[in-house]
Every structure is written in C-alpha cells, then in structure tokens.
C-alpha atoms as a PDB file:
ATOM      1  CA  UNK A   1      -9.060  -0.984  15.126  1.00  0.00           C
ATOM      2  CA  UNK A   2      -6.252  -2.510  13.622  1.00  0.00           C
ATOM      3  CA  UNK A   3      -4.510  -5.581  14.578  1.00  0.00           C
ATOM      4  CA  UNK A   4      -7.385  -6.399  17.202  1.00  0.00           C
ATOM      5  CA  UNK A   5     -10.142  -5.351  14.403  1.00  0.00           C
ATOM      6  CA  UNK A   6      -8.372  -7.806  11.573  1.00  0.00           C
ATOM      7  CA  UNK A   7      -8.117 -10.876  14.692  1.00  0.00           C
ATOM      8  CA  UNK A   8     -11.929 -10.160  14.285  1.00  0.00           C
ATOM      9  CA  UNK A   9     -12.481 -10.824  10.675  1.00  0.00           C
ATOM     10  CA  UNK A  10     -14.348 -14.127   9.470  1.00  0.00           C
ATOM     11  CA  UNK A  11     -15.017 -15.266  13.728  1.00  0.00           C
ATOM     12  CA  UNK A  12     -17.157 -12.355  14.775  1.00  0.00           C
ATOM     13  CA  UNK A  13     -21.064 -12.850  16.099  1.00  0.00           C
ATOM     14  CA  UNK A  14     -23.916 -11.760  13.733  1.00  0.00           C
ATOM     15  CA  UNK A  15     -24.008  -8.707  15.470  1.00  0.00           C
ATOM     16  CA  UNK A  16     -20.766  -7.517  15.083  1.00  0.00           C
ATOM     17  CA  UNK A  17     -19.717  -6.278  11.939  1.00  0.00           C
ATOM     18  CA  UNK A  18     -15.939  -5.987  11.006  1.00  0.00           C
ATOM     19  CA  UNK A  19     -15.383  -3.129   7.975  1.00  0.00           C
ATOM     20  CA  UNK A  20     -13.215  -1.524   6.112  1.00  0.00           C
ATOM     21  CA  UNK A  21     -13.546   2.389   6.131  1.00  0.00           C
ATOM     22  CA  UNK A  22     -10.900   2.722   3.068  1.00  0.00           C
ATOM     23  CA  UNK A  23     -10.271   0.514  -0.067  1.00  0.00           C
ATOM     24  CA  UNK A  24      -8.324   0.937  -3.161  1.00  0.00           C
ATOM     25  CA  UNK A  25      -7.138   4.139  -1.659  1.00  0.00           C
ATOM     26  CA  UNK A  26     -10.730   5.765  -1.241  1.00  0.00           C
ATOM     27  CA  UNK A  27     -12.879   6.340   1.728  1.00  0.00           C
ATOM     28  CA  UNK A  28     -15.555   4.207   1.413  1.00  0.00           C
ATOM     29  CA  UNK A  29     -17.373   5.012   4.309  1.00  0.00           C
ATOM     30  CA  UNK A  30     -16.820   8.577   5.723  1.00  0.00           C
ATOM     31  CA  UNK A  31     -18.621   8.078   9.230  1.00  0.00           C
ATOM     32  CA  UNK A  32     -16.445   4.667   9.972  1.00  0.00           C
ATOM     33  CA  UNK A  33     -13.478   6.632   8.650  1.00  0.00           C
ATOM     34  CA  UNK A  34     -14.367   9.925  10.596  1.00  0.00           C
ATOM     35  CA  UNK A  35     -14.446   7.649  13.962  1.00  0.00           C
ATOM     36  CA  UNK A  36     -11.550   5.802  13.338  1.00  0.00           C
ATOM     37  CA  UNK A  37      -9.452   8.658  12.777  1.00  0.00           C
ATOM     38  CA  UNK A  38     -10.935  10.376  15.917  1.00  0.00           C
ATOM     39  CA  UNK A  39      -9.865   7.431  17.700  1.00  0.00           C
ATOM     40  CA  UNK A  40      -5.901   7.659  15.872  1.00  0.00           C
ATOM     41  CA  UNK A  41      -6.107  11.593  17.574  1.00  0.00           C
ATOM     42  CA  UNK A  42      -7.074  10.057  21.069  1.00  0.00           C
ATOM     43  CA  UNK A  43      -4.738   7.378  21.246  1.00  0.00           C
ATOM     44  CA  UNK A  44      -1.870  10.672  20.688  1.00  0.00           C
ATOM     45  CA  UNK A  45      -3.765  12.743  23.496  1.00  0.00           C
ATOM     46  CA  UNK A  46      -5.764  15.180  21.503  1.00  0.00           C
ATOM     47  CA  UNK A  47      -9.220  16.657  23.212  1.00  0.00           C
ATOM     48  CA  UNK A  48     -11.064  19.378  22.198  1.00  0.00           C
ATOM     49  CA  UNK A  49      -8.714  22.146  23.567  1.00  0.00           C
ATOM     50  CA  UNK A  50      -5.566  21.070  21.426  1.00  0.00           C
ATOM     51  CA  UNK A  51      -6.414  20.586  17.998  1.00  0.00           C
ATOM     52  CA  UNK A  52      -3.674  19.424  15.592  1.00  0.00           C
ATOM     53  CA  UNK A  53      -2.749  19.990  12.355  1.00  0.00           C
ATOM     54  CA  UNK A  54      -2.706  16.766  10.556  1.00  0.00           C
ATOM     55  CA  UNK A  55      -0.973  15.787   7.372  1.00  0.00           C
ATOM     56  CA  UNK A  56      -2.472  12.882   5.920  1.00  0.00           C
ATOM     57  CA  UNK A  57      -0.418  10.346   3.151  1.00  0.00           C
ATOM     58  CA  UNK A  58      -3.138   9.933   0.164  1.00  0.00           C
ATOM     59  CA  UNK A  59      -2.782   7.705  -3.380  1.00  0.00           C
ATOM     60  CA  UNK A  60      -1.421   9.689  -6.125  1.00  0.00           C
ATOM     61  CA  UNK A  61      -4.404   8.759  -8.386  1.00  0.00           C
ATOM     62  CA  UNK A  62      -7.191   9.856  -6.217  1.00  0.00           C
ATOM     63  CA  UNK A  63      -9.854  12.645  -7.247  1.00  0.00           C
ATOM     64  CA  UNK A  64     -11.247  15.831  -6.398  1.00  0.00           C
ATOM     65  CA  UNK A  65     -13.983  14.728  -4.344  1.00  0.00           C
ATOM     66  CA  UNK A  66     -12.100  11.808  -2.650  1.00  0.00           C
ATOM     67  CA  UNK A  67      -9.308  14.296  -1.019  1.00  0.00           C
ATOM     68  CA  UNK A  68     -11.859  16.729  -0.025  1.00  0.00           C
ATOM     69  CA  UNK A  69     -13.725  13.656   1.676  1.00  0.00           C
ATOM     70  CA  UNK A  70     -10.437  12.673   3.362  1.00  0.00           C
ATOM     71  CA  UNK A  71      -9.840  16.313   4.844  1.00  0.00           C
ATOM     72  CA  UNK A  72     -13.515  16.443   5.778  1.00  0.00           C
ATOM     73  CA  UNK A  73     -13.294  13.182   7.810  1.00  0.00           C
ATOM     74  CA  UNK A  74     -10.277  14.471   8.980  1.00  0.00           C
ATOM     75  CA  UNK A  75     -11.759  18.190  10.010  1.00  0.00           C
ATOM     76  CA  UNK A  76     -14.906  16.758  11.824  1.00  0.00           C
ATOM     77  CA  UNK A  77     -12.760  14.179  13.518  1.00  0.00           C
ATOM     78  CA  UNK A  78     -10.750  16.952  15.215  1.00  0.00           C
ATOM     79  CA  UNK A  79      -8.471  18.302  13.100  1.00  0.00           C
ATOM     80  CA  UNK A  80      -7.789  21.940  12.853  1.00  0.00           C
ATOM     81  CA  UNK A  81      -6.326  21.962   9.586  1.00  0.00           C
ATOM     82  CA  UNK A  82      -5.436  18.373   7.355  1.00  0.00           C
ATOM     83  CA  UNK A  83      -2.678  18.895   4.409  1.00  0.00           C
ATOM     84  CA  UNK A  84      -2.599  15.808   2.038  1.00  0.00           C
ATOM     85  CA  UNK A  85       0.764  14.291   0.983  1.00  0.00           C
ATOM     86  CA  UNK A  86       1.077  11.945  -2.185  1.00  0.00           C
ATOM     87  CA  UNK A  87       2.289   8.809  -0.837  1.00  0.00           C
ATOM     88  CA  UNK A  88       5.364   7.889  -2.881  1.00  0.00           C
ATOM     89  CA  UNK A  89       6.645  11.903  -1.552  1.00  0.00           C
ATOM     90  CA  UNK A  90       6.027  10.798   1.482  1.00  0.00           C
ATOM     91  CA  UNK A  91       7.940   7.121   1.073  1.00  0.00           C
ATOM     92  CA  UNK A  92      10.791   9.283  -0.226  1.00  0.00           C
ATOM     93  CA  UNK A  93      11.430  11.792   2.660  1.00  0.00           C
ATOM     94  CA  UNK A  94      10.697   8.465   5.081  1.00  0.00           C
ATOM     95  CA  UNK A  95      13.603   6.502   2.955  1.00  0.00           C
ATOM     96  CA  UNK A  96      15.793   9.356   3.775  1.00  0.00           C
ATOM     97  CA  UNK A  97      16.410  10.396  -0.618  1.00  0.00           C
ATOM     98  CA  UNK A  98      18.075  13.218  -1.860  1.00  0.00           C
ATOM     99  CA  UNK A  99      15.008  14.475  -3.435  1.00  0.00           C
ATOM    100  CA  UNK A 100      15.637  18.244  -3.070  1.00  0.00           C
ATOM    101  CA  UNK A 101      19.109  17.987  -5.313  1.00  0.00           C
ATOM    102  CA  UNK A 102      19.181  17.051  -9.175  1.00  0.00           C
ATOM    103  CA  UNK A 103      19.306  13.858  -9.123  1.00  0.00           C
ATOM    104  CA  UNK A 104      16.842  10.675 -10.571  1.00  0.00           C
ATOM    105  CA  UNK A 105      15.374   9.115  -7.162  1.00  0.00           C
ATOM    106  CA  UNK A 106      12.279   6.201  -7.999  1.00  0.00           C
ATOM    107  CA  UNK A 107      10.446   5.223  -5.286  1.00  0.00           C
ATOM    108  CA  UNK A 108       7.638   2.617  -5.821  1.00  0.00           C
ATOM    109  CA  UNK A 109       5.124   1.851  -3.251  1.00  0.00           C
ATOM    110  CA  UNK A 110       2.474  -0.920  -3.425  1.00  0.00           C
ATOM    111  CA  UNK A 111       0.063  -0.321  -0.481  1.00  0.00           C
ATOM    112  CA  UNK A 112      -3.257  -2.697   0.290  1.00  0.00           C
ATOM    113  CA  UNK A 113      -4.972  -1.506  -2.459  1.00  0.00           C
ATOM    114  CA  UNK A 114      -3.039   0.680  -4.497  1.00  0.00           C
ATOM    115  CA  UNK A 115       0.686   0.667  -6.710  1.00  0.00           C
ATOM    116  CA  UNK A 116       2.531   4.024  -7.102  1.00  0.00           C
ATOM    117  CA  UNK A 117       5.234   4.784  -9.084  1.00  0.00           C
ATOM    118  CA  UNK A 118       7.407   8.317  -8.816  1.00  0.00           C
ATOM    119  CA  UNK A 119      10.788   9.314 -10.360  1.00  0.00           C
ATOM    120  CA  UNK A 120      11.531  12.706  -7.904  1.00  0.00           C
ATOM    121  CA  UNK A 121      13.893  15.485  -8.386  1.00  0.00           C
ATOM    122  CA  UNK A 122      15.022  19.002  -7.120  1.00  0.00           C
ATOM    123  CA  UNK A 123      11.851  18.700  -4.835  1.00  0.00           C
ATOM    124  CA  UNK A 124       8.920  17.717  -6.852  1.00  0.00           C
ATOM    125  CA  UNK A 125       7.732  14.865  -8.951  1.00  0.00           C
ATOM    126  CA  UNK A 126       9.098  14.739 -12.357  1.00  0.00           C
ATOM    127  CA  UNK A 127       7.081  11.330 -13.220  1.00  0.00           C
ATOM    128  CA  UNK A 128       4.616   8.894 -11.505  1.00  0.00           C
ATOM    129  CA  UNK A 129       2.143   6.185 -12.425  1.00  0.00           C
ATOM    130  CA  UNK A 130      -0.819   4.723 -10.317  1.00  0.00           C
ATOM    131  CA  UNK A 131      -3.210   1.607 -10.354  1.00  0.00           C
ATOM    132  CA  UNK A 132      -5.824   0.591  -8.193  1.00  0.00           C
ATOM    133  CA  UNK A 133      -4.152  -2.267  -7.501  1.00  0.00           C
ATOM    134  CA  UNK A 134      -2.528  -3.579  -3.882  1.00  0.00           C
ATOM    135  CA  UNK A 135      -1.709  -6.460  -1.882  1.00  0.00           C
ATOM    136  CA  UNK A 136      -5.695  -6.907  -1.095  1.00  0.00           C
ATOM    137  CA  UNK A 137      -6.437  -7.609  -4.228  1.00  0.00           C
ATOM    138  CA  UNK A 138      -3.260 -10.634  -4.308  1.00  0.00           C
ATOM    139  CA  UNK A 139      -5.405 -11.773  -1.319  1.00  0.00           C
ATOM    140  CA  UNK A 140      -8.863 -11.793  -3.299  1.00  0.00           C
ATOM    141  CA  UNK A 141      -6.572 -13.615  -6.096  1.00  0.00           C
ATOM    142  CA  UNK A 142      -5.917 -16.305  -4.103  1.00  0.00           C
ATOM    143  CA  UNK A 143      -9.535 -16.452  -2.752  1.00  0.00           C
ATOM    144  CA  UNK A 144     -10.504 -17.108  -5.703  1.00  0.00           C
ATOM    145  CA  UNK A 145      -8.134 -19.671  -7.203  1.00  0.00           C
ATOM    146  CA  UNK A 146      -9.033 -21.935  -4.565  1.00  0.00           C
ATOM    147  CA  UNK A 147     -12.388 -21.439  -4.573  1.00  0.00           C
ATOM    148  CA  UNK A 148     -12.697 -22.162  -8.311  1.00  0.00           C
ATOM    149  CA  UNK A 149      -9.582 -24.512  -8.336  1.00  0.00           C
ATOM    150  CA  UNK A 150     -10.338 -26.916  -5.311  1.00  0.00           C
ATOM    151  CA  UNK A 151     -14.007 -25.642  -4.664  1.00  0.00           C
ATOM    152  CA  UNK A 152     -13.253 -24.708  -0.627  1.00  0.00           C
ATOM    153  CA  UNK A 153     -13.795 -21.381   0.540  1.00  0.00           C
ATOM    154  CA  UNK A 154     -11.369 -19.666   2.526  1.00  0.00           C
ATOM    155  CA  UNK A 155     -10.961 -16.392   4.588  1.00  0.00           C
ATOM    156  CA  UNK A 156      -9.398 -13.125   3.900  1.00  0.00           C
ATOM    157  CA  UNK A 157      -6.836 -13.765   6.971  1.00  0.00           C
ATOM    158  CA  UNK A 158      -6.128 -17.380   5.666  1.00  0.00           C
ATOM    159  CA  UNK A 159      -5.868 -16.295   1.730  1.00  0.00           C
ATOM    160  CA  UNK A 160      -3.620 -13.274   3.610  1.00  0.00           C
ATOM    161  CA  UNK A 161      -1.567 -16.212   5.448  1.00  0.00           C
ATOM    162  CA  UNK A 162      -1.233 -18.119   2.522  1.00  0.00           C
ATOM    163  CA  UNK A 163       0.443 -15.200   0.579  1.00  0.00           C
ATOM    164  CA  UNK A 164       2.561 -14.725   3.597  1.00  0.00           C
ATOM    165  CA  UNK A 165       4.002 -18.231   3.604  1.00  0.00           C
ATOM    166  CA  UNK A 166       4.465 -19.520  -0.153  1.00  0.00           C
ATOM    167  CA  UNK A 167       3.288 -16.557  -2.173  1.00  0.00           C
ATOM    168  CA  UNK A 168       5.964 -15.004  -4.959  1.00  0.00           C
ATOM    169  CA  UNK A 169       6.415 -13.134  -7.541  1.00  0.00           C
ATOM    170  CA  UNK A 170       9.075 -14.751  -8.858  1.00  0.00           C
ATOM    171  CA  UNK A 171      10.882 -18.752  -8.335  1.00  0.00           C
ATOM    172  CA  UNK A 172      12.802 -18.276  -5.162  1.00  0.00           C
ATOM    173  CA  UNK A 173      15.064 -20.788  -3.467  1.00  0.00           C
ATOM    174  CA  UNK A 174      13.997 -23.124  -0.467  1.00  0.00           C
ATOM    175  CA  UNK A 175       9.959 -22.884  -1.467  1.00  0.00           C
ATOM    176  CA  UNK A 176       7.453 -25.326   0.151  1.00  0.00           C
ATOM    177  CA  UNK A 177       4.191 -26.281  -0.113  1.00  0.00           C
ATOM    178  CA  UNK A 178       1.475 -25.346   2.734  1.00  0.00           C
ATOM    179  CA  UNK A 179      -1.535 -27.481   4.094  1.00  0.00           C
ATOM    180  CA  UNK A 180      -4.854 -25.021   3.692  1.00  0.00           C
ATOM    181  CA  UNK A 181      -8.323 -25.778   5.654  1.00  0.00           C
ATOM    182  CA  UNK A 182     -11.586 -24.329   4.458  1.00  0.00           C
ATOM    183  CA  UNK A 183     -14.923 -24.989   3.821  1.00  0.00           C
ATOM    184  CA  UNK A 184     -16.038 -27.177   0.832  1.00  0.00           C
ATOM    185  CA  UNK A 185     -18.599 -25.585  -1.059  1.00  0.00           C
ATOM    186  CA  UNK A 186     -20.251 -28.954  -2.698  1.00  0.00           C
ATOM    187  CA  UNK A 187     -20.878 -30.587   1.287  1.00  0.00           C
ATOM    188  CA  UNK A 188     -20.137 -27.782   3.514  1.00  0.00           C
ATOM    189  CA  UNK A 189     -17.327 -29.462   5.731  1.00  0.00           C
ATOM    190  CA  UNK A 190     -14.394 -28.662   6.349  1.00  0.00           C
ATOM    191  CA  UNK A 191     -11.369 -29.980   4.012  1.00  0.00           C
ATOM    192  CA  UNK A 192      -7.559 -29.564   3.974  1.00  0.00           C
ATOM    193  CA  UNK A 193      -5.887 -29.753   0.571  1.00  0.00           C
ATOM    194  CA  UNK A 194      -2.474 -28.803  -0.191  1.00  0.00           C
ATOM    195  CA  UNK A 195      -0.709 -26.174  -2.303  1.00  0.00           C
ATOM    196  CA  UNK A 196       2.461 -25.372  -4.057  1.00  0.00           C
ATOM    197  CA  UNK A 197       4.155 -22.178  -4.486  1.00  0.00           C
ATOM    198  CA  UNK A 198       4.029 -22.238  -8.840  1.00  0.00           C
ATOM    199  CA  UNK A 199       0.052 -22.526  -8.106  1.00  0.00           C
ATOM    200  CA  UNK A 200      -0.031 -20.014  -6.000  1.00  0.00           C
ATOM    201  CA  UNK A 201       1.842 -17.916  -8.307  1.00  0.00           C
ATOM    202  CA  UNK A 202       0.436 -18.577 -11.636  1.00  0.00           C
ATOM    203  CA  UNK A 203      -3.056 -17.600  -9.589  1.00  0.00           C
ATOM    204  CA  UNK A 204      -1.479 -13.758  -8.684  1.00  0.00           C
ATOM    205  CA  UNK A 205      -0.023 -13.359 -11.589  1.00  0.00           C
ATOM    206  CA  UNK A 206      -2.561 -10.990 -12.793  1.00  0.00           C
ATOM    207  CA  UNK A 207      -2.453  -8.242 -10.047  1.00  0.00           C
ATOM    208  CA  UNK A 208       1.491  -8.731 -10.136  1.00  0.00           C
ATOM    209  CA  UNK A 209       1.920  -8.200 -13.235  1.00  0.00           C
ATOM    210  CA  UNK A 210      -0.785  -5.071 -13.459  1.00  0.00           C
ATOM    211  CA  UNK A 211       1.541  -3.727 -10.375  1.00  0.00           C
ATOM    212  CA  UNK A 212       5.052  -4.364 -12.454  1.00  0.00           C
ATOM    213  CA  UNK A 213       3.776  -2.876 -15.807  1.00  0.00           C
ATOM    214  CA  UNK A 214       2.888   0.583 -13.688  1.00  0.00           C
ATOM    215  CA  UNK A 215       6.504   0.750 -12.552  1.00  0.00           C
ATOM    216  CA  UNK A 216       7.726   0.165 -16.162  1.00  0.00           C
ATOM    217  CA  UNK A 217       5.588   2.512 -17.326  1.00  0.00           C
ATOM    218  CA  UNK A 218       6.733   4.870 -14.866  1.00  0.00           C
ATOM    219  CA  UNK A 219      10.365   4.294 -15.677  1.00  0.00           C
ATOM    220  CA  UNK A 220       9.545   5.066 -19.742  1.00  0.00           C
ATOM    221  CA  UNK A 221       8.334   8.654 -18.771  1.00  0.00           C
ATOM    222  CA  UNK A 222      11.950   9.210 -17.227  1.00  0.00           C
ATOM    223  CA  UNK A 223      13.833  12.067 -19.050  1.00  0.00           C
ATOM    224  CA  UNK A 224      17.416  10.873 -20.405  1.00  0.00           C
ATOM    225  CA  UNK A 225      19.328  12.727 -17.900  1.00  0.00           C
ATOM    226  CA  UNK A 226      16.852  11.444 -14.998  1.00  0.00           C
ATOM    227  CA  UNK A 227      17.405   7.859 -16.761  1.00  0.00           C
ATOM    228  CA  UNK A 228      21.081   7.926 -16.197  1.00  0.00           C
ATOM    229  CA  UNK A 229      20.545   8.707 -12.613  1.00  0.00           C
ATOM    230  CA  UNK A 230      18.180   5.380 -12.355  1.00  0.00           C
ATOM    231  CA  UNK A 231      20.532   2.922 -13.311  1.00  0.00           C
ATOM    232  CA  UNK A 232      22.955   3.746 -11.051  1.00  0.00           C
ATOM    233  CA  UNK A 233      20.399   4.732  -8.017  1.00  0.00           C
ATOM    234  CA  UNK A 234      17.989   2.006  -8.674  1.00  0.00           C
ATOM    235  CA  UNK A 235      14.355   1.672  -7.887  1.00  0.00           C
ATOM    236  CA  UNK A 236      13.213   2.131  -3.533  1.00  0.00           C
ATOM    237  CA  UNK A 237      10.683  -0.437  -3.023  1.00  0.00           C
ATOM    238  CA  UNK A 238       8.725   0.832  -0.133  1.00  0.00           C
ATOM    239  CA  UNK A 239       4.626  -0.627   1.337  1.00  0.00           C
ATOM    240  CA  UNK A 240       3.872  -4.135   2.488  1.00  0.00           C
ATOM    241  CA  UNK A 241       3.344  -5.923  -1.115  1.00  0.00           C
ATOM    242  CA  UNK A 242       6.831  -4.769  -1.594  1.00  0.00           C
ATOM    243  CA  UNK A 243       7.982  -7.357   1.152  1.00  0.00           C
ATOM    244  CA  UNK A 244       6.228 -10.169  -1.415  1.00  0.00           C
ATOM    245  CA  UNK A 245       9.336 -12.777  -1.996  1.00  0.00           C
ATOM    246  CA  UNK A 246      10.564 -12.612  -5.153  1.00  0.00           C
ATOM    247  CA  UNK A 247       9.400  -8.971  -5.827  1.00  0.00           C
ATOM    248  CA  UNK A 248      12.506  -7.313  -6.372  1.00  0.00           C
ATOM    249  CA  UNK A 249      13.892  -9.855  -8.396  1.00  0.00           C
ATOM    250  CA  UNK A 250      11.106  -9.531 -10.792  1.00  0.00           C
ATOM    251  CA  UNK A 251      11.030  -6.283 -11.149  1.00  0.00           C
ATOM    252  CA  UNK A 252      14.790  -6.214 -11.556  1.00  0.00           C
ATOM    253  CA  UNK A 253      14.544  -8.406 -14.037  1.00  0.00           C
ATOM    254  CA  UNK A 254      11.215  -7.105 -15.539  1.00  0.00           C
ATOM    255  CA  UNK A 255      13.175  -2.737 -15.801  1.00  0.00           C
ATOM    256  CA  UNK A 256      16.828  -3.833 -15.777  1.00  0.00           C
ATOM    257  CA  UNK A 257      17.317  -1.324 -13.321  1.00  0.00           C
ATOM    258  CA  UNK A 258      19.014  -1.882  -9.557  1.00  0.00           C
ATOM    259  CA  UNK A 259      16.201  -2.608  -6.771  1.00  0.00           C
ATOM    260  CA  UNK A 260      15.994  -2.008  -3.175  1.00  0.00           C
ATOM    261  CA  UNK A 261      13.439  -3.083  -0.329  1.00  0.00           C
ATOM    262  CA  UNK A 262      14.120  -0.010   2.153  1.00  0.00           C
ATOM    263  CA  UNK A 263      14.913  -0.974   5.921  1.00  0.00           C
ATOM    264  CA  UNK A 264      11.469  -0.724   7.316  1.00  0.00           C
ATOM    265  CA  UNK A 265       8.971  -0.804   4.023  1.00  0.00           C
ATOM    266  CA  UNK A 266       5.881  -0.757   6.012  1.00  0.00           C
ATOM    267  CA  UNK A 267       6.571   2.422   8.488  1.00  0.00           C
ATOM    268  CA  UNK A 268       8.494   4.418   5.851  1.00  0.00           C
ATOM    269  CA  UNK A 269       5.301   6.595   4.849  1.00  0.00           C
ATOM    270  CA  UNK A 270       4.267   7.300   7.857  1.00  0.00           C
ATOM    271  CA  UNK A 271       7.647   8.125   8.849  1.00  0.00           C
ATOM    272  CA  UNK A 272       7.788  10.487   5.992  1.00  0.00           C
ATOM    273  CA  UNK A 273       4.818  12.223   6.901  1.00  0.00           C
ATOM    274  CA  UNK A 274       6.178  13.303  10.682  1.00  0.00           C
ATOM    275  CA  UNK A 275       9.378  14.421   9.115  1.00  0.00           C
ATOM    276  CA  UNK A 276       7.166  16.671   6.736  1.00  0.00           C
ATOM    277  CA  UNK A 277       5.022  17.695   9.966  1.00  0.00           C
ATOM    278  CA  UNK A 278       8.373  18.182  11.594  1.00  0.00           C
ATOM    279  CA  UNK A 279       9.893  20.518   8.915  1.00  0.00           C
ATOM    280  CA  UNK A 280       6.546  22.007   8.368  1.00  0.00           C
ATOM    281  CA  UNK A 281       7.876  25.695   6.700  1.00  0.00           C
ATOM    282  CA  UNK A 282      10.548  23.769   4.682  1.00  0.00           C
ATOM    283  CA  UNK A 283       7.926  21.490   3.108  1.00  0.00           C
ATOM    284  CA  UNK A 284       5.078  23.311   2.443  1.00  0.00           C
ATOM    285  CA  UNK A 285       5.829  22.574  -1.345  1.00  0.00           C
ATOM    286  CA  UNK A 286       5.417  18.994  -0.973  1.00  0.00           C
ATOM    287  CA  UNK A 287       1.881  19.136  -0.211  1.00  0.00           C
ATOM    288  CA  UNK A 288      -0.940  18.612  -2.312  1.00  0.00           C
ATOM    289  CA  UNK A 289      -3.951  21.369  -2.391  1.00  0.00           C
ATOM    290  CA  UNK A 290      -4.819  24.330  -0.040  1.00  0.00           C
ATOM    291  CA  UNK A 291      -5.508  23.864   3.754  1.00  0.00           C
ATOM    292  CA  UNK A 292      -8.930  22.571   4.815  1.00  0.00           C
ATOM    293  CA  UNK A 293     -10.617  24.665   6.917  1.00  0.00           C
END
C-alpha cells in the first residue's frame, strides 16, 4: 500500500496486479478499498474489541451513492461509525484559518484526481467549485504528449517524474530540459529523447487550465463583503498539484488575488481531519450527512 504499492507499478510479474481502489475522488473498487482501509485501522492498532470512529476527508462534488459507498467500506472495514468531511473544510482547519469568525478565508485544494475550490466563513461554506480534475490526470497529459509527440511509451511513475522535474504551470526561472527513456512504439526498443519545460507545458495546459478556471469561478460566487476579505487574505493553496512550480504565480496572475502554498500542502487534510476528530462536540457542524451505522 502506498509508497511500496506505487515502487510496484509498471515492474510487477503477470501475476501481480497493482490497482487503484479510488480515482477522481470515487471508489472504484469497494472490496480493494474496504481492505486497504482495514489495513490503515491495523497499522493504528485497531482489532475487533476497539472500534473507532472514523472521519473520512471526501471531494466536495461527490454523490449520494459514492459517500454512502465510502462509509460502507469504511463500516465493514471496522469502523463503528464513519462521518465524511468535505476536503477543502478539512484543508482549512489543517491550515490553521479563522473559519469560525466573519471573515473571507479561500482555500483551494487540487488532490490526484480532483480540484476544489471554497470561500469559508463564520463556520460553513459560503462558496465552492469542483472538477474532476487532479494531478493524475497532468500525469496522463504527459503520457500522452509523448506518446503521440515522439511515439515512445512511458510509465505512470516516469510521466509522474517528469512532472516532478520540469513540469509548470507557468515560465519559472532556472528551467532545464530532462533526458526521458521509454519504449518506441514503431520497433519496440528502448529510446531516450529529450524534453523542454515549454513542451511539457503547452502539453498540461489543458488540465491546468480546467483546474485554474474552477478557482476563478469560485472566486466570482464571492459576496462583496467576502470579496474584500480575499484580496487582502489571499487564496491557501493546499494538495500535492498545488506544489506544481509555477502554480501560484499563475493563479495569481490568472484572479489578481494574493496566493499562498501552506507549510505542509500534502498533510494539511489529513491534519484537519484529526483536529476535527480531536474537537469532535465542537465540530459536529462541519460534517457532511448523518452517522453510518
């Protein structure tokens, strides 16, 4: 699971099979999911005589049926009771906001496989905006630029490695160009060609821009007063496609609003969601739904 199960991806035998239990924000396959949050619960010390309550971070956009699937998977798994949290809440009590006084905070989080947008105040969301549309899909961007491009195929860790190194959302000083091997498709051996960071670039522009349009969108359902607040408070960039270079100068320049990458942009949900567990009484409005029981 994790770090050892994405080592595994592209180099495994036939008969192991490396998956993906949750995409775009959706459970895509409950038994996978069931097991590997089973696993989360043992790796904490829970057994069958403690059961915990759980609270869960979940995309802002998803349905009916996907959160009761979530606190299903989460129920058989163990759980005595599972309370869902939207996400960008959750990024906002981990980035430490104000969001229980009367003021504008913004908080945008782009996940793996999902954007959210949420302008929060006196304890609740006042706006937010949500695509289906993460950092996997820059990865399956740059997949397929090179495929078409240079006709190689390449890896989801490489096309992940690639973004790492020269991917941007924006021109940023002291770029360089990276050496990438694959596979040609026309012979079938392997090739190394090179590429620059405008190529790279121009070929996520798409899912960039899709994610920057959702936060200006956001910002345009602010109410005056909240709107005021904003352009002195700025936007809190929070999630892992946040930490793309050149994304907060783009979308500074793209809302003409103040941006900031929080300290620790990939832990801050998570760290939101123990300080809800924490506070449990004090939060209770935060959540989404009833208790699954």
């Amino acid at each position: 699971m994790g770090s050892e199960a994405w080592e595994m991806i592209g180099r495994t035998p036939s008969y192991i099979v490396a998956v993906r239990p949750l995409r775009k924000g959706a459970i895509t396959d409950f038994d996978v999911t069931q097991r590997m949050i089973r696993l989360l619960l043992q790796r904490v010390g829970v057994s069958k005589f403690n059961r915990p309550r759980v609270v869960i971070c979940v995309p802002s956009a998803i349905t009916a049926v996907e959160r009761r699937a979530v606190t299903e998977a989460a129920r058989r798994a163990g759980a005595a009771d599972a309370r869902l949290i939207e996400q960008p809440v959750a990024a906002a009590i981990g980035a430490d906001l104000p969001i229980s006084e009367p003021i504008g905070n913004m908080v945008v989080d782009i996940g793996g496989g999902t954007t959210e947008s949420a302008i929060l105040s006196l304890g609740g969301v006042v706006a937010i905006e949500a695509v289906r549309v993460g950092s996997f899909d820059i990865d399956n961007a740059i997949q397929a630029h090179i495929r078409r491009e240079w006709g190689i195929a390449v890896g989801e860790r490489t096309a992940e490695e690639i973004k790492l190194v020269i991917g941007s959302a924006a021109p940023t000083e002291g770029e360089m160009c990276a050496e990438v091997r694959g596979r040609e498709l026309m012979s079938g051996l392997p090739k190394t060609v090179v590429l620059t960071p405008e190529e790279i670039r121009t070929a996520i522009a798409e899912p960039v821009g899709a994610m920057v349009d959702s936060v200006v969108s956001c910002l345009a359902q602010a109410p005056p007063e909240l709107a005021q607040d904003l352009i002195i408070e700025g936007i809190n960039l929070v999630g892992g496609g946040g930490m793309l270079r050149g994304m907060v100068e783009r979308l500074r320049a793209e809302t003409s609003v103040p941006v900031h990458l929080v300290d620790a942009p990939l832990e801050t949900v998570v760290v939101g969601a123990g300080m809800c567990i924490e506070s449990f009484e004090a939060g209770k409005s935060m959540f989404m739904g009833e208790w699954a029981r």
